[in-house]
C-alpha atoms as a PDB file:
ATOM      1  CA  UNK A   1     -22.666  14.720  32.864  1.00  0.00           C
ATOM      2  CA  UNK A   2     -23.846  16.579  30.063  1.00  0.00           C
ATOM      3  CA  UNK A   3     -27.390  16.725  29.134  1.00  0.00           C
ATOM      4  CA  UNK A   4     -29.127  14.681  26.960  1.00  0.00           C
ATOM      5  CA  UNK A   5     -31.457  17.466  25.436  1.00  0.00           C
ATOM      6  CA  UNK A   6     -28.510  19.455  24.535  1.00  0.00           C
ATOM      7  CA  UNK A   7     -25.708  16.297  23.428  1.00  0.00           C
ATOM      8  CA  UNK A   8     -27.524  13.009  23.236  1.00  0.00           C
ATOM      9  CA  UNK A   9     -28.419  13.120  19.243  1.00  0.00           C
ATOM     10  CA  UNK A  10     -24.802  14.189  18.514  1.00  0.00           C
ATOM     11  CA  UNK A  11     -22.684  11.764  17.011  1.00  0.00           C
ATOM     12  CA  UNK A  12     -18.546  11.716  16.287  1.00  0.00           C
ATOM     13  CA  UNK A  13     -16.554   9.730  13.635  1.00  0.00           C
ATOM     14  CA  UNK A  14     -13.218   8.444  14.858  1.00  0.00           C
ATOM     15  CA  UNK A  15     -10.442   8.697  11.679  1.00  0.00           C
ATOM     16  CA  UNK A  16      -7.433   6.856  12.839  1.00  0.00           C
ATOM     17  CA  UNK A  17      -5.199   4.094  11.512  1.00  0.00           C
ATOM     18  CA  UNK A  18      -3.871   2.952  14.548  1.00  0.00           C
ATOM     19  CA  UNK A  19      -7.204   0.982  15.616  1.00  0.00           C
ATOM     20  CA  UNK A  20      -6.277   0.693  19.307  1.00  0.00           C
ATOM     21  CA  UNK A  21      -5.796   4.248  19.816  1.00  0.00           C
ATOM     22  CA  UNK A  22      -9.143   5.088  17.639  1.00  0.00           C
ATOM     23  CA  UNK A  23     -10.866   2.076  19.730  1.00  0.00           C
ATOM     24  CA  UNK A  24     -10.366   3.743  23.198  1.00  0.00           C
ATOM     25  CA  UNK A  25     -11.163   6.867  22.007  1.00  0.00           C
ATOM     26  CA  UNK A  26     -14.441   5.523  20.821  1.00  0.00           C
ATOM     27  CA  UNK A  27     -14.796   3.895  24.727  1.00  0.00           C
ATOM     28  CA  UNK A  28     -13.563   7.378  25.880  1.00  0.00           C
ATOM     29  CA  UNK A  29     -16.547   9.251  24.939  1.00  0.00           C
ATOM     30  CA  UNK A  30     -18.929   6.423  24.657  1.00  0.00           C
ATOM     31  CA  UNK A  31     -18.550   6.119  28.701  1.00  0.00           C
ATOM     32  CA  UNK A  32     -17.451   9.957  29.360  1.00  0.00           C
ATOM     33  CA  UNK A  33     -20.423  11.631  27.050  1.00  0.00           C
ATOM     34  CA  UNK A  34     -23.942  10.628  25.570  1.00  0.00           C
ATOM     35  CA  UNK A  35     -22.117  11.380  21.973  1.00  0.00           C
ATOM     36  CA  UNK A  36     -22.905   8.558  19.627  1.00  0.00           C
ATOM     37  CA  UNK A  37     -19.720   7.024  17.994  1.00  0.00           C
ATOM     38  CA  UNK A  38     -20.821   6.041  14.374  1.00  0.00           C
ATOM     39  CA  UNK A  39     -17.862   4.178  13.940  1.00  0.00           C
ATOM     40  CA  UNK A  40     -14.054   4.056  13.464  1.00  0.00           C
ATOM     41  CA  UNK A  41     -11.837   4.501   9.777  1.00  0.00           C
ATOM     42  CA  UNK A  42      -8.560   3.394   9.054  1.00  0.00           C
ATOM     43  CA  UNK A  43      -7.933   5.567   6.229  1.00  0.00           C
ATOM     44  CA  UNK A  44      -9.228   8.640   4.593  1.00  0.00           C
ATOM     45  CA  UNK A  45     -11.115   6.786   1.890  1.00  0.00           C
ATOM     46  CA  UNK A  46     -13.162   4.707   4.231  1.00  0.00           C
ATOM     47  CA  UNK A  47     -13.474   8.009   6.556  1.00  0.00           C
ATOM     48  CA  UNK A  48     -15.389   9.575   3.555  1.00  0.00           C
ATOM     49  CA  UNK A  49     -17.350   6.510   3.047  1.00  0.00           C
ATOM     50  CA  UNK A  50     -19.160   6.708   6.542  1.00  0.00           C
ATOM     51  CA  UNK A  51     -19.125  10.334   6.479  1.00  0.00           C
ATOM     52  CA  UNK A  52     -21.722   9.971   3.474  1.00  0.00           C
ATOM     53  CA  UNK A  53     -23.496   7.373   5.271  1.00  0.00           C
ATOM     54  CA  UNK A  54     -24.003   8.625   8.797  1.00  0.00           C
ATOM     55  CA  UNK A  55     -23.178  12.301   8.463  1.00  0.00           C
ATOM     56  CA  UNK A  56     -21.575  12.746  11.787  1.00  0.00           C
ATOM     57  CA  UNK A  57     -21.292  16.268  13.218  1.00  0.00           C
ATOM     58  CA  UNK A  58     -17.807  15.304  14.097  1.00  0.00           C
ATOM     59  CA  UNK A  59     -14.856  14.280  12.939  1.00  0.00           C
ATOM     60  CA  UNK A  60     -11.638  13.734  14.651  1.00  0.00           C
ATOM     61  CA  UNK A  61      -9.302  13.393  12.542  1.00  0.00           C
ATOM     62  CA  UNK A  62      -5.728  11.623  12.650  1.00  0.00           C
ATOM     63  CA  UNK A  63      -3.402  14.078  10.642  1.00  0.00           C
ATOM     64  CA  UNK A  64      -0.737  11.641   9.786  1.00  0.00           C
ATOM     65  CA  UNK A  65      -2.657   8.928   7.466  1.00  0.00           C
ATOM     66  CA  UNK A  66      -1.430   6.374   5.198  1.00  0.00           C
ATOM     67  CA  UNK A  67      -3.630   7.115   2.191  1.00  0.00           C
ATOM     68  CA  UNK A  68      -4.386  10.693   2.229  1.00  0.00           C
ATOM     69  CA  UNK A  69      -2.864  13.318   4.263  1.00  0.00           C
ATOM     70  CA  UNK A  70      -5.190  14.941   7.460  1.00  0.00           C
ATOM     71  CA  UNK A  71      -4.908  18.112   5.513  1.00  0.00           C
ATOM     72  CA  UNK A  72      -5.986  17.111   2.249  1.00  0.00           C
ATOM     73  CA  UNK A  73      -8.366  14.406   3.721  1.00  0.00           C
ATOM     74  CA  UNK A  74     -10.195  17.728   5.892  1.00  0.00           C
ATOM     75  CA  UNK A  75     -10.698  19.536   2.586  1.00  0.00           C
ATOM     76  CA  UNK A  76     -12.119  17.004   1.115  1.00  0.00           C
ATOM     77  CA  UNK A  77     -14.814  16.629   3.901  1.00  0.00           C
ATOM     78  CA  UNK A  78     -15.393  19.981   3.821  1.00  0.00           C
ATOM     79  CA  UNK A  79     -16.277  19.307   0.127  1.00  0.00           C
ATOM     80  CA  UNK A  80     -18.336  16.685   1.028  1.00  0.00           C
ATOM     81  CA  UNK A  81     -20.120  17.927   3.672  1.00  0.00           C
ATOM     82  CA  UNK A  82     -19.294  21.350   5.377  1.00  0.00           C
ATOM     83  CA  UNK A  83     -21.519  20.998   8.031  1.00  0.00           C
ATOM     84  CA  UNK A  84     -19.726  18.684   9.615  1.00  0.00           C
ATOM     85  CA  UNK A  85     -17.080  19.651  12.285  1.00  0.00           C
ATOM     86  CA  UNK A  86     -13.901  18.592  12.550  1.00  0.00           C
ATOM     87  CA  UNK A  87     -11.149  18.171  15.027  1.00  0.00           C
ATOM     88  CA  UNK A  88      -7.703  17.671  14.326  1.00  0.00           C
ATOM     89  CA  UNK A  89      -6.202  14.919  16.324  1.00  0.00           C
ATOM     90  CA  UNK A  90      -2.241  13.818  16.379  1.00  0.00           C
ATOM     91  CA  UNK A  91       1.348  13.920  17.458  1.00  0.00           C
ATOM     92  CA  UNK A  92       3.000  17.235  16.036  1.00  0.00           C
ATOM     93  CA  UNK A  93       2.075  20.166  18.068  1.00  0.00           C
ATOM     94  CA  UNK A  94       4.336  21.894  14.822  1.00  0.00           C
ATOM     95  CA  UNK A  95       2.797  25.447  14.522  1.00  0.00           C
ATOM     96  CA  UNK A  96       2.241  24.993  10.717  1.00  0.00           C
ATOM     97  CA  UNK A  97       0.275  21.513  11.186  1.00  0.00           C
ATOM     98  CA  UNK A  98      -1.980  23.674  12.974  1.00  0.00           C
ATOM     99  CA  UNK A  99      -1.622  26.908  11.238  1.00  0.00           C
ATOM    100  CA  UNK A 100      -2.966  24.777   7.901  1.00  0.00           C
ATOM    101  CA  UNK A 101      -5.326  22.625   9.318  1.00  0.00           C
ATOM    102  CA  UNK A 102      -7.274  25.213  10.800  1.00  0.00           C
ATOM    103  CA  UNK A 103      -6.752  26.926   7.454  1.00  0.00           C
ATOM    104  CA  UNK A 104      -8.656  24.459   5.313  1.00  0.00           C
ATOM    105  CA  UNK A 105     -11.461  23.801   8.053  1.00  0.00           C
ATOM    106  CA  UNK A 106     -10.263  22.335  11.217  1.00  0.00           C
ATOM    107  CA  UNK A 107     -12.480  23.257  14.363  1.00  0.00           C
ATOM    108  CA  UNK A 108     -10.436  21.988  17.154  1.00  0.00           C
ATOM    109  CA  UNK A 109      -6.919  20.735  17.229  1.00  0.00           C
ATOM    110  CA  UNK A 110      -5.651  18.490  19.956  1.00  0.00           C
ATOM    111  CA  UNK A 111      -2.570  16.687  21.073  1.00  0.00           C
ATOM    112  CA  UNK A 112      -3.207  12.875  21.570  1.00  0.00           C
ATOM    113  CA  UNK A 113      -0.826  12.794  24.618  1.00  0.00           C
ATOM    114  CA  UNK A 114      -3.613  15.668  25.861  1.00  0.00           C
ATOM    115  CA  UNK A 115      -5.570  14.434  29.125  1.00  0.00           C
ATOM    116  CA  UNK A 116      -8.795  12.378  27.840  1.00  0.00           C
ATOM    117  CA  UNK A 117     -10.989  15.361  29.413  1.00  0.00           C
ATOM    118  CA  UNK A 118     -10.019  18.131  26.844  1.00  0.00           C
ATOM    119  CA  UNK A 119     -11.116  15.696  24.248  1.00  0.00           C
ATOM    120  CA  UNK A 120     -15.041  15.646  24.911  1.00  0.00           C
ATOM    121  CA  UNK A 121     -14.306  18.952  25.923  1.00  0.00           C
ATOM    122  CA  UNK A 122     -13.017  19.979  22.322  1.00  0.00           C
ATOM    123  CA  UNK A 123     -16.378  18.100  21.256  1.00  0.00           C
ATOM    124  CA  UNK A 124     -18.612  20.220  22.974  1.00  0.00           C
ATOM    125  CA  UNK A 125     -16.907  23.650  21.554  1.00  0.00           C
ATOM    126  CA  UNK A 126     -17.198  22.356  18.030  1.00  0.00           C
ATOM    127  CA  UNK A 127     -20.335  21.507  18.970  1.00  0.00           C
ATOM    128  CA  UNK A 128     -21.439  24.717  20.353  1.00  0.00           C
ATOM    129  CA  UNK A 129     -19.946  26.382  16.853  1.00  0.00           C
ATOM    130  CA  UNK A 130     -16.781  27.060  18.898  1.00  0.00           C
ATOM    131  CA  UNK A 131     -13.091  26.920  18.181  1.00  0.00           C
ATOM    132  CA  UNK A 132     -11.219  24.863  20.008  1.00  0.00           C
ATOM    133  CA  UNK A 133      -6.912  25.243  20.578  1.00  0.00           C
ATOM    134  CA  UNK A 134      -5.346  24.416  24.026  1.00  0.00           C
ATOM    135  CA  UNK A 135      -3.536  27.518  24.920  1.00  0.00           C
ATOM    136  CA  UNK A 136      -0.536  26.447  24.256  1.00  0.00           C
ATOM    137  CA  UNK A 137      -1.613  25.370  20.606  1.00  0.00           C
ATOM    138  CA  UNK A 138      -3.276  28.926  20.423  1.00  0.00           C
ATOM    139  CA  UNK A 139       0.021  30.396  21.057  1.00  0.00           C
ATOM    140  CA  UNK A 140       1.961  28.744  18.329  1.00  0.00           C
ATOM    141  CA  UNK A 141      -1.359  29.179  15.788  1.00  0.00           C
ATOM    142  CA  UNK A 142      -0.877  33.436  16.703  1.00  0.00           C
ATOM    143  CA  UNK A 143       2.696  33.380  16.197  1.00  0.00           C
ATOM    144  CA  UNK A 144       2.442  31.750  13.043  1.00  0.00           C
ATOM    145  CA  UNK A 145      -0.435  33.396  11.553  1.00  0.00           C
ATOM    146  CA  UNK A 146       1.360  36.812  12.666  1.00  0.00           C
ATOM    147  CA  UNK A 147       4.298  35.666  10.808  1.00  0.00           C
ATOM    148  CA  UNK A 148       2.263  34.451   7.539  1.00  0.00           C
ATOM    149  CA  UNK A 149       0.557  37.775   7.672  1.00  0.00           C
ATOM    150  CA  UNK A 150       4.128  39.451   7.486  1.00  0.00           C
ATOM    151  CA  UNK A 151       5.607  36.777   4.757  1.00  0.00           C
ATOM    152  CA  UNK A 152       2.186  37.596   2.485  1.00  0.00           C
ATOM    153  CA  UNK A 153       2.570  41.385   2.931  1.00  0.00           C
ATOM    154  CA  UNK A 154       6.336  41.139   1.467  1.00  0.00           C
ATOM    155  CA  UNK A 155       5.377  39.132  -0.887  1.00  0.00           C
ATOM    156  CA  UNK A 156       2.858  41.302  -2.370  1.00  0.00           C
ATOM    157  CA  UNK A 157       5.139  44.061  -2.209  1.00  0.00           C
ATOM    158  CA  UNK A 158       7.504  41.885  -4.233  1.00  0.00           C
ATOM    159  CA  UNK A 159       5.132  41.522  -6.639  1.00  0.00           C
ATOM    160  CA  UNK A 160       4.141  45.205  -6.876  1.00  0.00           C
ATOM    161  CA  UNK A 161       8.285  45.209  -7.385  1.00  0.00           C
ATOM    162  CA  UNK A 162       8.662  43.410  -9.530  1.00  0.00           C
ATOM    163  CA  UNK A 163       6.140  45.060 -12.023  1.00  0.00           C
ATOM    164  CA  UNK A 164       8.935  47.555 -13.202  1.00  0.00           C
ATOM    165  CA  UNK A 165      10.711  45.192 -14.748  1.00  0.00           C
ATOM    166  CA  UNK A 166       8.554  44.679 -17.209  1.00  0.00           C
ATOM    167  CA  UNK A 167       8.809  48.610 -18.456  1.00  0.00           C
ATOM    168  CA  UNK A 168      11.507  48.955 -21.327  1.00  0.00           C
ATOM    169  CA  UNK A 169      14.156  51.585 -20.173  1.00  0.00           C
ATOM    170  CA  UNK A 170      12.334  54.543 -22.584  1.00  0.00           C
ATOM    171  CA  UNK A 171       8.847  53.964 -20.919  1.00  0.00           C
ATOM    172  CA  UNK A 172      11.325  54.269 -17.471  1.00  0.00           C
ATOM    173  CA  UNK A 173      12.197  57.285 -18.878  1.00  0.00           C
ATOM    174  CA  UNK A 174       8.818  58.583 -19.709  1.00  0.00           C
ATOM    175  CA  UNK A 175       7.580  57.988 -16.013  1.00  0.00           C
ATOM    176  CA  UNK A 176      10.653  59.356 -14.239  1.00  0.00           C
ATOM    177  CA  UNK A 177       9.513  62.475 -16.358  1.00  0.00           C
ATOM    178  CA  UNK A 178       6.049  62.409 -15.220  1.00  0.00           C
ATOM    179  CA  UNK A 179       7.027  62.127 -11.614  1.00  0.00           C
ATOM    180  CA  UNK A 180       8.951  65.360 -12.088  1.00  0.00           C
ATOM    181  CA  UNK A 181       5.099  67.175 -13.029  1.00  0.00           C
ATOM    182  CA  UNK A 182       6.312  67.287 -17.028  1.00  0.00           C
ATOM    183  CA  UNK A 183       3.327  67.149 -19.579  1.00  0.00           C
ATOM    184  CA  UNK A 184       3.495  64.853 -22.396  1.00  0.00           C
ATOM    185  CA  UNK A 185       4.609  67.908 -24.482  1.00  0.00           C
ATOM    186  CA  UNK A 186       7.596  68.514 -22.303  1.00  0.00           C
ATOM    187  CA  UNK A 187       8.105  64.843 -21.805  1.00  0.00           C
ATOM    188  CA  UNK A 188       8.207  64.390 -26.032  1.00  0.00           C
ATOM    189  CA  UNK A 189      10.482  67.484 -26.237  1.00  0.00           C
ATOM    190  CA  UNK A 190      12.926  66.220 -23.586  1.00  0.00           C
ATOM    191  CA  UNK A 191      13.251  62.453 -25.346  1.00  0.00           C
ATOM    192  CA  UNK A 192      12.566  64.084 -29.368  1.00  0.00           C
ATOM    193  CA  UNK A 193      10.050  62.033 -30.078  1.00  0.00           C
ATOM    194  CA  UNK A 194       6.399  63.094 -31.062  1.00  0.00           C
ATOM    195  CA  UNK A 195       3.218  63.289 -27.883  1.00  0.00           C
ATOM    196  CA  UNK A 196       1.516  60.528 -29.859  1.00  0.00           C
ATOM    197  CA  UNK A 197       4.432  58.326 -28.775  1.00  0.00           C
ATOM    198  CA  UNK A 198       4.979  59.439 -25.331  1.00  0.00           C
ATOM    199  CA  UNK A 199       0.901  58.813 -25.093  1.00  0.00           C
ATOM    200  CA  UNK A 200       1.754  55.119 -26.358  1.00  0.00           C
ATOM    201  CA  UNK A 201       4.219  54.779 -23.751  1.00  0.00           C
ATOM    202  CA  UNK A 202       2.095  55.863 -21.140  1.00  0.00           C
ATOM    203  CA  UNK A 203      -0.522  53.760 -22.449  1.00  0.00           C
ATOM    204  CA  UNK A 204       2.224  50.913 -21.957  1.00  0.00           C
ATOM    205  CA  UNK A 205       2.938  51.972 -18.811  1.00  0.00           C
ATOM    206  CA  UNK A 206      -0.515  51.732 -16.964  1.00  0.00           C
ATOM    207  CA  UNK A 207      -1.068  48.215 -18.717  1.00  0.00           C
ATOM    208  CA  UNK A 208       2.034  46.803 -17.037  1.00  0.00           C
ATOM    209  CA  UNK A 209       2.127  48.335 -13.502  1.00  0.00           C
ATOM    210  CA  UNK A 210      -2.145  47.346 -13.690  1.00  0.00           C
ATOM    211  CA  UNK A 211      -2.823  51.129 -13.415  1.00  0.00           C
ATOM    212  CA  UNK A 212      -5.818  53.410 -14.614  1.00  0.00           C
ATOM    213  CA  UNK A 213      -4.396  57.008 -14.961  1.00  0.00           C
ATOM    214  CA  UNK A 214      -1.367  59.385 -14.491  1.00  0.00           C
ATOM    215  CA  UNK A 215      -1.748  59.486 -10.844  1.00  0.00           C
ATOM    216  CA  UNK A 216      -1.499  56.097 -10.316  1.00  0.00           C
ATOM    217  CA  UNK A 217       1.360  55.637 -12.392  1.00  0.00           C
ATOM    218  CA  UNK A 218       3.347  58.531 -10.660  1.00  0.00           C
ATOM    219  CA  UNK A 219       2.121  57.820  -7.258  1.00  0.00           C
ATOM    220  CA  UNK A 220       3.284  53.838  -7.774  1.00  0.00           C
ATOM    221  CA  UNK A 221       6.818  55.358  -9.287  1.00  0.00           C
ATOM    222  CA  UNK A 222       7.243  57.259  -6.272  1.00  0.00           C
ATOM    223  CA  UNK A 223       6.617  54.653  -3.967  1.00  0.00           C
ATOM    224  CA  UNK A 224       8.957  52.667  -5.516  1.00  0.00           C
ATOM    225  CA  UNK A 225      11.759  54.999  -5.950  1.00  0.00           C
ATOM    226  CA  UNK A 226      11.802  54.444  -9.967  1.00  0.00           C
ATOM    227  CA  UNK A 227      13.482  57.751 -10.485  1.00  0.00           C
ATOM    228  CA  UNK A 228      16.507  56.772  -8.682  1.00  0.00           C
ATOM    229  CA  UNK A 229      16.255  53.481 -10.429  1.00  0.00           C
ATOM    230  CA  UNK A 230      15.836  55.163 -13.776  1.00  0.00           C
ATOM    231  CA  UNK A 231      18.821  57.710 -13.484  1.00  0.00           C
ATOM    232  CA  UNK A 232      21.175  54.559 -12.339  1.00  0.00           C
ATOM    233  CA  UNK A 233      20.169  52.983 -15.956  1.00  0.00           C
ATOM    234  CA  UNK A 234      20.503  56.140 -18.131  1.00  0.00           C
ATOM    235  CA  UNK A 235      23.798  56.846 -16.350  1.00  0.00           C
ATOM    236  CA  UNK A 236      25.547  53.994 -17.747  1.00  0.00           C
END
């Protein structure tokens, strides 16, 4: 039994649409735990509704609702009150569910087909300013955090990528030059045009590969292989 110093002014919100399921829940900790159950919602808009009035420090919340989505419905109390802790309760045990919920907030997530012990015990972490994932949850979270990790990181290198295709084929020229340690001079000899227009070029360049100076610019060609790029172009 837990103490009362430490539990007994805590109080849970139940956000379920299936009322049977929510109700035993509510008997589930009112005879397992001295957590107060403030009451039971049906949907997200009435969940929001008692969170304003009561101001529970938890939430479990049913992701699959008919009005508002768990996810969206857990950013929006986080909005409305951030203090308050919430525990994602449903079906899916789909590693993205859980990746995004605890994304935007989610303290705990729990399988409702999970024994009725791990419940008040998920309470008591969130409680206690814990996180709470059943190992097997924590698994699937990892794996696909690893793999968003690795999906962002391309991305951004796309991005970077993707920068040189906004550089007309002289300002590719110009670079590919600089890489090869040619100053402006050379570089205006080389294309026969004046250093005022190489320098507007350049000036181009940093602009659209978000640069600050010569370095930059070469170093970023480099890494890209531009000069290999740049020969394929001129070639043809």
């Amino acid at each position: 039994m837990h103490g009362f110093d430490i539990y007994g002014n805590k109080s849970v919100l139940v956000v379920d649409d299936n009322y049977d399921h929510a109700s035993g829940i509510r008997e589930l900790i009112r005879i397992e735990s001295r957590y107060e159950v403030k009451g039971i919602a049906a949907s997200a808009e009435i969940a929001i509704s008692l969170i304003k009035k009561h101001q529970p420090d938890v939430v479990l919340m049913d992701i699959n609702m008919p009005d508002m989505d768990g996810i969206t419905a857990i950013q929006e109390i986080q909005k409305l009150n951030p203090g308050t802790k919430i525990i994602a309760l449903t079906g899916y045990d789909d590693s993205d569910l859980i990746f995004r919920a605890m994304k935007v907030g989610a303290k705990g997530y729990m399988l409702k087909t999970m024994a009725a012990s791990q419940l008040i015990k998920a309470i008591d972490e969130v409680i206690n300013n814990k996180i709470y994932l059943p190992a097997a949850l924590a698994a699937k979270f990892f794996d696909h955090f690893q793999t968003s990790i690795k999906e962002e990181a391309c991305a951004k290198t796309e991005d970077k990528e993707n920068l040189l295709s906004y550089l007309t084929q002289r300002e590719e020229e110009v670079l590919r030059l600089l890489t090869q340690g040619i100053t402006y001079k050379g570089v205006a000899q080389q294309l026969f045009i004046s250093e005022t227009t190489v320098k507007t070029h350049v000036n181009n360049i940093f602009q659209k590969l978000q640069v600050n100076d010569r370095t930059q610019a070469v170093l970023y060609a480099i890494n890209h292989g531009l000069g290999n790029q740049v020969r394929l172009k001129t070639a043809v």
